[in-house]
C-alpha atoms as a PDB file:
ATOM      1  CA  UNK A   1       5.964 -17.457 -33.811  1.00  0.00           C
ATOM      2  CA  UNK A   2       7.294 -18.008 -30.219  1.00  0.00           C
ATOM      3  CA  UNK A   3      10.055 -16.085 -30.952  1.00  0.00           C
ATOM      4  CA  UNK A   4       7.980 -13.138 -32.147  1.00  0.00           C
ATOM      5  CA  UNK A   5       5.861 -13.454 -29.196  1.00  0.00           C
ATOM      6  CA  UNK A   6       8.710 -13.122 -26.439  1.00  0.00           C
ATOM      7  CA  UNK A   7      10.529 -10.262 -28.006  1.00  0.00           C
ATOM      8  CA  UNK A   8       7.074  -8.345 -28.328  1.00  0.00           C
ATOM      9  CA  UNK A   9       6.171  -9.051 -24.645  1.00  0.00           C
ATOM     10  CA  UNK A  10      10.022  -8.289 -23.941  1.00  0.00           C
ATOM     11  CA  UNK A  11       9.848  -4.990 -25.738  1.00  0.00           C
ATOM     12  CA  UNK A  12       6.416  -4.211 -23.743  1.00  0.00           C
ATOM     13  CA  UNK A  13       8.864  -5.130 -19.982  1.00  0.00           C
ATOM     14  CA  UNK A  14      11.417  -2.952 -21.254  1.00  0.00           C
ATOM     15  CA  UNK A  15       8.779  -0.106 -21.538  1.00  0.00           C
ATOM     16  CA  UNK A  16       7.671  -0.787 -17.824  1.00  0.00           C
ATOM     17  CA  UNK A  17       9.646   1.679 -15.163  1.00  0.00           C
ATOM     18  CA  UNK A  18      10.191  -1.028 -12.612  1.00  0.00           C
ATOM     19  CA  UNK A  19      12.319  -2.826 -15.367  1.00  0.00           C
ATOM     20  CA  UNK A  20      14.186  -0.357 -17.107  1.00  0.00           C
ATOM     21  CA  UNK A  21      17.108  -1.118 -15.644  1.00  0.00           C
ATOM     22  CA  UNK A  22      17.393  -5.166 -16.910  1.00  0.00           C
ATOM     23  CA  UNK A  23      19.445  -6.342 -19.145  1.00  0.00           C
ATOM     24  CA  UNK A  24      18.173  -7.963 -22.439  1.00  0.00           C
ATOM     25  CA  UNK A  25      18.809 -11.768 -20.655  1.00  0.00           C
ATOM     26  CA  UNK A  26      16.852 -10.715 -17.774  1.00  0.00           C
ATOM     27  CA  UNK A  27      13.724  -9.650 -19.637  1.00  0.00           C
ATOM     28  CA  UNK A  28      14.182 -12.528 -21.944  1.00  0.00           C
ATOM     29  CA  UNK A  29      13.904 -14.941 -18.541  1.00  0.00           C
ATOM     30  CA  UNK A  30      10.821 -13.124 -17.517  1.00  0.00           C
ATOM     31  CA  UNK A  31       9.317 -13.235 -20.826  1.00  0.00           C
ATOM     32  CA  UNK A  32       9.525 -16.941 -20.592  1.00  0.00           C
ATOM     33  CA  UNK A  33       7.955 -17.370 -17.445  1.00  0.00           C
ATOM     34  CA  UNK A  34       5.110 -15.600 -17.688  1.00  0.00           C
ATOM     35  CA  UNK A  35       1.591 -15.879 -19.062  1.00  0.00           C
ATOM     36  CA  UNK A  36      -0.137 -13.087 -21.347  1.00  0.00           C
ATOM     37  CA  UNK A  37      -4.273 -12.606 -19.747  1.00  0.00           C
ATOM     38  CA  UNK A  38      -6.310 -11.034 -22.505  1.00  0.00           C
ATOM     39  CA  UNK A  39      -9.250 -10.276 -20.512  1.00  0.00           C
ATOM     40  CA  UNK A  40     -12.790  -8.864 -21.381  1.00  0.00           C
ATOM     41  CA  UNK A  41     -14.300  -5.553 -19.888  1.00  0.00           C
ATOM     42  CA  UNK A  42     -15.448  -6.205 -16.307  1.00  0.00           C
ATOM     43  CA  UNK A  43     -13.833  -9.255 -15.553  1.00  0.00           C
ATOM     44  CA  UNK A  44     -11.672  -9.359 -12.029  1.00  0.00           C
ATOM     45  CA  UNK A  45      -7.872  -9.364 -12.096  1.00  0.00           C
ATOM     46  CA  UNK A  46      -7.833  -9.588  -8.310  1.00  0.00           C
ATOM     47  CA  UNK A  47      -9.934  -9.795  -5.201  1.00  0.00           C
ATOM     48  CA  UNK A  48      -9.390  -7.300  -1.944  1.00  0.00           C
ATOM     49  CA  UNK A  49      -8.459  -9.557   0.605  1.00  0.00           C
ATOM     50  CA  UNK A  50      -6.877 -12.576  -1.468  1.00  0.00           C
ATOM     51  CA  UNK A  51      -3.559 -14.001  -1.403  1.00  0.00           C
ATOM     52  CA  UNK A  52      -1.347 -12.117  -3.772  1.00  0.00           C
ATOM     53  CA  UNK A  53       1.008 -14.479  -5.506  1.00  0.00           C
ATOM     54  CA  UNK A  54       1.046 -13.177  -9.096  1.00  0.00           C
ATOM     55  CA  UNK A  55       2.267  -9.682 -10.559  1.00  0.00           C
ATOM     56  CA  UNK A  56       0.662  -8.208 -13.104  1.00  0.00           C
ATOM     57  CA  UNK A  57       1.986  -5.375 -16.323  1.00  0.00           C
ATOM     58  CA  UNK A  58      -0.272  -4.376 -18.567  1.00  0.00           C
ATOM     59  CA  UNK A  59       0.578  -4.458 -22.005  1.00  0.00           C
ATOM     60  CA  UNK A  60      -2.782  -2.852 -23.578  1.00  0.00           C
ATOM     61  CA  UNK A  61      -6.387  -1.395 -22.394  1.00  0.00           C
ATOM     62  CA  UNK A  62      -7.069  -0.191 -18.655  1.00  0.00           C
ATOM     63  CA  UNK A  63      -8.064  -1.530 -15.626  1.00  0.00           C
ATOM     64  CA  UNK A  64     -10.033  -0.159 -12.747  1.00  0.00           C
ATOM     65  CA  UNK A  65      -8.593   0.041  -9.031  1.00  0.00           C
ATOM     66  CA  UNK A  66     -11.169  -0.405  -6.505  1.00  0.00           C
ATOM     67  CA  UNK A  67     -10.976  -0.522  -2.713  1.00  0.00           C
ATOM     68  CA  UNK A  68     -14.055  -1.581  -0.726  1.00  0.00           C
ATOM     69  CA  UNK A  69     -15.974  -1.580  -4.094  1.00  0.00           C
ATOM     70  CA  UNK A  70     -14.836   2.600  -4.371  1.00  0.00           C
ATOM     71  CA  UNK A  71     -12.753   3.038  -7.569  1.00  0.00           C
ATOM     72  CA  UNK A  72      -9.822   5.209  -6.963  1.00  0.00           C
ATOM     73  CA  UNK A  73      -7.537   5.227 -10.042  1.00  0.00           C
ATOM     74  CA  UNK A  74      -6.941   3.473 -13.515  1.00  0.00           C
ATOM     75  CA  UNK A  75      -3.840   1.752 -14.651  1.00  0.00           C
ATOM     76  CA  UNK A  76      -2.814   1.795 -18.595  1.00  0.00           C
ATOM     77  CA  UNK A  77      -0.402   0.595 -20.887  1.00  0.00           C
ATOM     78  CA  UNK A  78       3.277   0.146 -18.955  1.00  0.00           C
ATOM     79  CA  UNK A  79       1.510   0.400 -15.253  1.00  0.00           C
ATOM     80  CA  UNK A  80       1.604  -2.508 -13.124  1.00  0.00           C
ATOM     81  CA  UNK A  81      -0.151  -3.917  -9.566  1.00  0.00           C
ATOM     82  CA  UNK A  82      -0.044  -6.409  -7.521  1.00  0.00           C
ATOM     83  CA  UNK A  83       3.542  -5.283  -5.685  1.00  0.00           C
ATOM     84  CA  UNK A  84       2.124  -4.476  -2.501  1.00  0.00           C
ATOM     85  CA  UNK A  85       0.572  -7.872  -1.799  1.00  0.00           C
ATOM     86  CA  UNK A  86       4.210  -9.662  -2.549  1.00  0.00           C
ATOM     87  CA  UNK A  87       5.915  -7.091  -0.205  1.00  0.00           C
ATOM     88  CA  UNK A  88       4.220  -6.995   2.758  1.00  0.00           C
ATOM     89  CA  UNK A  89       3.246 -10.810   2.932  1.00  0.00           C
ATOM     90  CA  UNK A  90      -0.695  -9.719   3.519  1.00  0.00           C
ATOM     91  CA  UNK A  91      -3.862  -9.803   1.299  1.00  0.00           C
ATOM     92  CA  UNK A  92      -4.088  -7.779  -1.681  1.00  0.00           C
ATOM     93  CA  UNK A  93      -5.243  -4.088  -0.523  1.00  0.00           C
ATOM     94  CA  UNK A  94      -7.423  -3.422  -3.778  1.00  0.00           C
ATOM     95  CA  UNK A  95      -8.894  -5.301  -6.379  1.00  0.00           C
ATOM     96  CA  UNK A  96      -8.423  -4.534  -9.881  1.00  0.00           C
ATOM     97  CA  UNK A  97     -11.013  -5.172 -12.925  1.00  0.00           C
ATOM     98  CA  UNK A  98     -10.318  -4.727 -16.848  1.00  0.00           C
ATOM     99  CA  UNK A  99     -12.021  -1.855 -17.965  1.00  0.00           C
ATOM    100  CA  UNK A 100     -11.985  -2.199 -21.396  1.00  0.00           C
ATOM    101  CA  UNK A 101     -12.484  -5.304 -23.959  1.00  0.00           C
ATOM    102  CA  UNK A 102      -8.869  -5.049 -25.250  1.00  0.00           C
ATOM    103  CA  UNK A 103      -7.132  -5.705 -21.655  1.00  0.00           C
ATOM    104  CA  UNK A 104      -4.089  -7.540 -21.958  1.00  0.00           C
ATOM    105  CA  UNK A 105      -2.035  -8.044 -18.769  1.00  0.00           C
ATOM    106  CA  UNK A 106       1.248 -10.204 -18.480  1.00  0.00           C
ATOM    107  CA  UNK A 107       0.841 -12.324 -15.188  1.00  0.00           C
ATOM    108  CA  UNK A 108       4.304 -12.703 -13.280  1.00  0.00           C
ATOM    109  CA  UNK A 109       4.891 -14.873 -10.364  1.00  0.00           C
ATOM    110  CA  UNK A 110       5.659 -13.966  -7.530  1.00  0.00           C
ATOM    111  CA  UNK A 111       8.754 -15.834  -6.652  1.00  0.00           C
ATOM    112  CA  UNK A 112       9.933 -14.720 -10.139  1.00  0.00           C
ATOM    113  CA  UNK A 113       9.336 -11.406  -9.418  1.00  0.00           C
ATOM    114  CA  UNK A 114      11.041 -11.687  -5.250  1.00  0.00           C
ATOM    115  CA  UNK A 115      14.000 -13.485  -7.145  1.00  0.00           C
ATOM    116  CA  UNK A 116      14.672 -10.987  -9.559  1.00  0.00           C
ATOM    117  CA  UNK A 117      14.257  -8.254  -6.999  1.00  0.00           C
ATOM    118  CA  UNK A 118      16.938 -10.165  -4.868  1.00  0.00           C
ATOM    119  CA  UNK A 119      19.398 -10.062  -7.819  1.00  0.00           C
ATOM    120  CA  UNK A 120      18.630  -7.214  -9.468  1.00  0.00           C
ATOM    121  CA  UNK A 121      19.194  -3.624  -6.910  1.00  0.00           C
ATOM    122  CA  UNK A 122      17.521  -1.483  -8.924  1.00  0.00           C
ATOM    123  CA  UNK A 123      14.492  -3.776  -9.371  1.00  0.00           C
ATOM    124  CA  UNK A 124      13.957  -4.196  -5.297  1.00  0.00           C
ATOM    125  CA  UNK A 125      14.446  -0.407  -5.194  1.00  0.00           C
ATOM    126  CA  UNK A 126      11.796   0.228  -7.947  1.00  0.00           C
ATOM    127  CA  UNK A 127       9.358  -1.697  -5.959  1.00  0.00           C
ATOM    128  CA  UNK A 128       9.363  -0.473  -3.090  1.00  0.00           C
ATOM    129  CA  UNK A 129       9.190   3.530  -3.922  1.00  0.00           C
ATOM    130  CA  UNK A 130       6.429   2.259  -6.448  1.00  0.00           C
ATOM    131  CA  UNK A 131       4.488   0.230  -3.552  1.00  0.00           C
ATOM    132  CA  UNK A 132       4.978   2.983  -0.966  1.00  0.00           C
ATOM    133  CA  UNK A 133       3.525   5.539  -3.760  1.00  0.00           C
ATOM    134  CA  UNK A 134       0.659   3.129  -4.658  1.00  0.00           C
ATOM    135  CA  UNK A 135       0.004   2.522  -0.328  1.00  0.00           C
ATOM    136  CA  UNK A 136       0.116   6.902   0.202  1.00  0.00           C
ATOM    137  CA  UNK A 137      -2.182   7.400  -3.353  1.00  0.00           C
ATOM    138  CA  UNK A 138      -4.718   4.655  -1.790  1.00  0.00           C
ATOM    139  CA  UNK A 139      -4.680   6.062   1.898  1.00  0.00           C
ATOM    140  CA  UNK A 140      -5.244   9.503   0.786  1.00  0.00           C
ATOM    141  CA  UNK A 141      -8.426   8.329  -1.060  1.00  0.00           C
ATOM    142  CA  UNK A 142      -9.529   6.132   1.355  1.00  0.00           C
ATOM    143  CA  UNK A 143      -8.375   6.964   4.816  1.00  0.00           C
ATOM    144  CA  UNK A 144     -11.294   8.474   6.963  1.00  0.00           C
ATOM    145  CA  UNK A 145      -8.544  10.610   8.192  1.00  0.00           C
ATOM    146  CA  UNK A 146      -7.600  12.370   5.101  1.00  0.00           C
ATOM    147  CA  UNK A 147     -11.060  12.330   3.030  1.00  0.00           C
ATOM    148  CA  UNK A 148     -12.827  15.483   4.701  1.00  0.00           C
ATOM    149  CA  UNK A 149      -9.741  17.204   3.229  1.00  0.00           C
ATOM    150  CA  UNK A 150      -9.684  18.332  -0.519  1.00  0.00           C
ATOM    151  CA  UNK A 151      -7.138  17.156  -2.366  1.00  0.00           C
ATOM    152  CA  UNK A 152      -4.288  19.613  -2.638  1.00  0.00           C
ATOM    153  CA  UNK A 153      -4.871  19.362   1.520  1.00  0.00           C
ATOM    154  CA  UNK A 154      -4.589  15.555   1.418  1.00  0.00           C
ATOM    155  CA  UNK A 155      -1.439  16.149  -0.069  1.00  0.00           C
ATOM    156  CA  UNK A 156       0.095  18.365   1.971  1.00  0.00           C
ATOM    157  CA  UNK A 157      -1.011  16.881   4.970  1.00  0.00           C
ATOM    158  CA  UNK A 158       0.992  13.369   4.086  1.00  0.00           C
ATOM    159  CA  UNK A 159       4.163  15.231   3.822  1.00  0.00           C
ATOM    160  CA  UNK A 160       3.864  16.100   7.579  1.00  0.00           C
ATOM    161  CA  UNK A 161       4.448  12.475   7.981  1.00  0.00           C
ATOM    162  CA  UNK A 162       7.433  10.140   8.174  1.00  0.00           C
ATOM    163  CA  UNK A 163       7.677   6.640   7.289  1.00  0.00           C
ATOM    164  CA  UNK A 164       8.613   3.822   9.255  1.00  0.00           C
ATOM    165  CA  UNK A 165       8.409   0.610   8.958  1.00  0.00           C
ATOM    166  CA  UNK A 166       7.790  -2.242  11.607  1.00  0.00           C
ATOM    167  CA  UNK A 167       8.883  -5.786  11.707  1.00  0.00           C
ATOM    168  CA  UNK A 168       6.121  -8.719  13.411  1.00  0.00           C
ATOM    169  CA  UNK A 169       5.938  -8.577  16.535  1.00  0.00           C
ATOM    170  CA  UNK A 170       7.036  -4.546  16.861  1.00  0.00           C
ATOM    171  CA  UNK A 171       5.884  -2.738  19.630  1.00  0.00           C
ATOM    172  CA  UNK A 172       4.919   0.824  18.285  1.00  0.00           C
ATOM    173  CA  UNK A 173       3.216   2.234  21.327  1.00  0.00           C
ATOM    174  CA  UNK A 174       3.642   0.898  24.891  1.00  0.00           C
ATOM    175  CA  UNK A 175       1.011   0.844  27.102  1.00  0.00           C
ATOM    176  CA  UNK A 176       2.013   3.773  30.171  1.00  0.00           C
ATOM    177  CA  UNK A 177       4.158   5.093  27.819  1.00  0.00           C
ATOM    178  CA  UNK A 178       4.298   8.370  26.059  1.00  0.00           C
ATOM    179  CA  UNK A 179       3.500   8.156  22.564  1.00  0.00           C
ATOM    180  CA  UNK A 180       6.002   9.505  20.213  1.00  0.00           C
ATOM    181  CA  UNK A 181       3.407  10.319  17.173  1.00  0.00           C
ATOM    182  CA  UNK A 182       0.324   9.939  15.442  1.00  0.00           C
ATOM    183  CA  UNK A 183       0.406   6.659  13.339  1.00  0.00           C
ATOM    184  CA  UNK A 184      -1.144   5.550  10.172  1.00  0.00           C
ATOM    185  CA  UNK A 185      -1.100   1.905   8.665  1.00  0.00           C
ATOM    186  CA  UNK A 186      -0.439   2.021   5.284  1.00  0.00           C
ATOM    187  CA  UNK A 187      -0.244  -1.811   5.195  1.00  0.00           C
ATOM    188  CA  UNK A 188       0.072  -4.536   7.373  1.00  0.00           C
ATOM    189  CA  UNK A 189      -1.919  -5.135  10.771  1.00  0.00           C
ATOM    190  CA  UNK A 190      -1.244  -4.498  14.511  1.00  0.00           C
ATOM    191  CA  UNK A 191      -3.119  -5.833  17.296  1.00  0.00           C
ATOM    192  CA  UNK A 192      -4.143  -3.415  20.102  1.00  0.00           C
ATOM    193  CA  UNK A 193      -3.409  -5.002  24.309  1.00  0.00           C
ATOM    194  CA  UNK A 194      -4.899  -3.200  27.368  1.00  0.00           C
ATOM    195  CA  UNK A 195      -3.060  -5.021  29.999  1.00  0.00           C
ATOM    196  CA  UNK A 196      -1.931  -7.647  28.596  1.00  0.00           C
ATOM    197  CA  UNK A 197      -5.566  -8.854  26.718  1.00  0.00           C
ATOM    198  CA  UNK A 198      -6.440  -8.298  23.629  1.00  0.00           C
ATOM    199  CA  UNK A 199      -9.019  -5.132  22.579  1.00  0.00           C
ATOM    200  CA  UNK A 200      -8.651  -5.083  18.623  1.00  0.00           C
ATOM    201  CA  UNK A 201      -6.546  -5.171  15.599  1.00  0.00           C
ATOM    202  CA  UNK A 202      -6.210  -2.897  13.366  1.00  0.00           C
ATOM    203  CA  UNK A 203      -5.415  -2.718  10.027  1.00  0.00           C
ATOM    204  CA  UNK A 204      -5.048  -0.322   6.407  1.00  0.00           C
ATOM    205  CA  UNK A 205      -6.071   3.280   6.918  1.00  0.00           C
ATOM    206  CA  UNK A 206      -6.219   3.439  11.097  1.00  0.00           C
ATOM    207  CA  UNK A 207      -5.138   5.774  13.104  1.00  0.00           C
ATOM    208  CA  UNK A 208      -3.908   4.853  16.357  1.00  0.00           C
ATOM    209  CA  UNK A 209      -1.387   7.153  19.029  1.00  0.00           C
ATOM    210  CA  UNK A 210      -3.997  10.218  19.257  1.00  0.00           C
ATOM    211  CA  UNK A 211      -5.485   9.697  22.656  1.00  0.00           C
ATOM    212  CA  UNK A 212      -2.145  10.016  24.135  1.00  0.00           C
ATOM    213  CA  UNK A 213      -1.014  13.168  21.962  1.00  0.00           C
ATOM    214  CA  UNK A 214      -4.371  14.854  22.474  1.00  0.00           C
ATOM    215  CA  UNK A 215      -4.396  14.539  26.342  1.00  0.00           C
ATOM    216  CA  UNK A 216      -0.715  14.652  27.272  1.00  0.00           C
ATOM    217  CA  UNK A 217      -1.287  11.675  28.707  1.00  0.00           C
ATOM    218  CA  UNK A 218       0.709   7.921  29.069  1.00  0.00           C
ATOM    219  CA  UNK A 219      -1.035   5.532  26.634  1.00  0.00           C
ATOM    220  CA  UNK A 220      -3.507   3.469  27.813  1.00  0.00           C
ATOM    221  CA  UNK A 221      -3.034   0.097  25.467  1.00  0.00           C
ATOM    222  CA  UNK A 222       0.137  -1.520  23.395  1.00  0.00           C
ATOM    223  CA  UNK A 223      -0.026  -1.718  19.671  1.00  0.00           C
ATOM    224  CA  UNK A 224       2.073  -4.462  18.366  1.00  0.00           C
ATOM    225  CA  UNK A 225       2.410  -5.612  14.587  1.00  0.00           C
ATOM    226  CA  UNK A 226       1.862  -8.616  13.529  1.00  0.00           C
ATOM    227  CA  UNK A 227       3.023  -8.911  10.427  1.00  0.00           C
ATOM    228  CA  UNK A 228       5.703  -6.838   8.690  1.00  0.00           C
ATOM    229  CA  UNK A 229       3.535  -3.179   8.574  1.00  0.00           C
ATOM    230  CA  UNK A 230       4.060   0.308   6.844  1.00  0.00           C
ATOM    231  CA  UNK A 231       3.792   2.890   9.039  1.00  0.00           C
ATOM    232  CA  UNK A 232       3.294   6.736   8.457  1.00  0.00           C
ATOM    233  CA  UNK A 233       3.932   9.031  12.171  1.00  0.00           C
ATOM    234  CA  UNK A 234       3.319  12.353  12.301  1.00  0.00           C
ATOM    235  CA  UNK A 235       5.627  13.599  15.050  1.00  0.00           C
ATOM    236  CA  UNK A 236       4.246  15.048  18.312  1.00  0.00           C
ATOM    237  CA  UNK A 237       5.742  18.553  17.723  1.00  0.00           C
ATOM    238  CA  UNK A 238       4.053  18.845  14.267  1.00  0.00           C
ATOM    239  CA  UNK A 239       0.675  17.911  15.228  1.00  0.00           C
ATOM    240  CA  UNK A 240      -0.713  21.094  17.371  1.00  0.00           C
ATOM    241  CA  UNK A 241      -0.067  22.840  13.971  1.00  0.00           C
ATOM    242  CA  UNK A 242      -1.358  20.287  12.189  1.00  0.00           C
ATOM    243  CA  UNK A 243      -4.942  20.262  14.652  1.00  0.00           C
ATOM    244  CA  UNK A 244      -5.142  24.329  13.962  1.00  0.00           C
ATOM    245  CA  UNK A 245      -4.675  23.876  10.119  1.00  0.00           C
ATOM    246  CA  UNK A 246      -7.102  21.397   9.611  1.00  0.00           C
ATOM    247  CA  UNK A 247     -10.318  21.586  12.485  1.00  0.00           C
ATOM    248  CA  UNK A 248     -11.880  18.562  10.297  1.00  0.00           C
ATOM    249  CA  UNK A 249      -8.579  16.435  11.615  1.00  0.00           C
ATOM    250  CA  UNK A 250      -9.183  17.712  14.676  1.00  0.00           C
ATOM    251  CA  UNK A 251     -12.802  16.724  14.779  1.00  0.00           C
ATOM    252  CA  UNK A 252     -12.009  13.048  13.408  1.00  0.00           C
ATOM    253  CA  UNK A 253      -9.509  12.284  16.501  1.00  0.00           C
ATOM    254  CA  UNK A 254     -11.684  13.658  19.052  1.00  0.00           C
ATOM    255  CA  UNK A 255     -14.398  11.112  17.368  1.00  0.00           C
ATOM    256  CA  UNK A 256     -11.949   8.280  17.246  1.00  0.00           C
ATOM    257  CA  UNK A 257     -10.362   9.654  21.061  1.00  0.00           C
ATOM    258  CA  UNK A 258     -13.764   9.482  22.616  1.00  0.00           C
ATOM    259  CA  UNK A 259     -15.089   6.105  20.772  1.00  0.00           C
ATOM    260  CA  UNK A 260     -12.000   4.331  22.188  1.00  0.00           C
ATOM    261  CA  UNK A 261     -12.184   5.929  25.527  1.00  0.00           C
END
């Protein structure tokens, strides 16, 4: 019975992009360290803003992504979640509830998950194309900067940006400095310094760098990560044509310019 059990769950892994590319020994070690969730319509899989320690595939049924109580897409059969939590060492960014009774999820552990990643290429570079895609599909639902914007717009406004990513501690703008873009945190959190004290953080989904671009002007506080943070910059010589294309961008940093002011 045991044996039948691992070789269905290792036959559901093997279905899973992010392991496509293990052999039969590595699925057969995951398989054995895991724990199969069958879990009943409406019950929570994870909590915004709770450690994330565990990975998660489902095997059967759906389950509902929310963020701030919004949902904002479903996962099926061969989908996973919980990656972005494990890679950028913060607080999961969405929580996730079963949406029907026959929800069966295989829980993975973290560590499990990190170790595999560290031995396995293709598995680390899996993860973090998937998490990136999972951090741009949640800004663009979420992000007061891209919302006024219909979808196809949303869309074609992201690929205006660049990624980057910052280590803790990263300064991203200097204060007196001239900014070199428009940011966006996908994940992760900066702090914001006027002179040395502290004026806010910042976190998923904030803009920060426009009160420089729009006024040709030095900036007037430091933004430093904290933590390891995704980044998305749109580049100072794309943004006038980005500010003519879309006035409702326009009208959302002039807010956000004149609130911080």
């Amino acid at each position: 019975m045991e044996r039948t059990r691992e070789h269905h769950i290792q036959a559901a892994l093997s279905k899973t992009r992010l392991f496509e590319g293990c052999t039969r020994n590595e699925l057969r070690i995951i398989a054995h360290n895991l724990t199969t969730v069958e879990v009943p319509a409406g019950r929570t899989l994870c909590h915004q803003g709770s450690p994330g320690r565990q990975f998660f595939v489902v095997v059967s049924g759906t389950a509902t992504v929310t963020v701030d109580d919004e949902a904002i897409s479903t996962i099926g059969p061969g989908g996973f979640f919980g990656e972005v939590a494990l890679l950028s060492g913060g607080p999961r960014t969405a929580s996730v509830y079963a949406l029907t009774d026959d929800t069966q999820v295989l829980e993975i552990s973290g560590q499990l998950l990190m170790e595999l990643a560290r031995r396995h290429p293709g598995v680390a570079s899996a993860l973090k194309t998937f998490c990136r895609q999972r951090l741009l599909s949640n800004l663009l639902s979420t992000s007061a900067l891209f919302r006024p914007l219909e979808r196809g717009e949303r869309r074609e406004l992201a690929t205006r940006f660049r990624a980057r990513d910052a280590l803790a501690g990263e300064v991203v703008i200097a204060e007196d400095a001239r900014g070199d873009g428009l940011y966006v945190i996908l994940a992760g959190e900066a702090e914001v310094l006027r002179e040395g004290v502290l004026a806010g953080t910042l976190g998923a989904g904030d803009v920060f760098g426009e009160m420089s671009l729009l006024d040709g002007m030095p900036a007037v506080a430091t933004v430093r990560t904290l933590r390891r943070t995704s980044l998305l910059r749109l580049p100072p010589a794309d943004l006038l044509a980005v500010l003519e294309r879309y006035p409702a961008v326009r009208q959302h940093l002039e807010a956000l310019r004149d609130a911080r002011a």
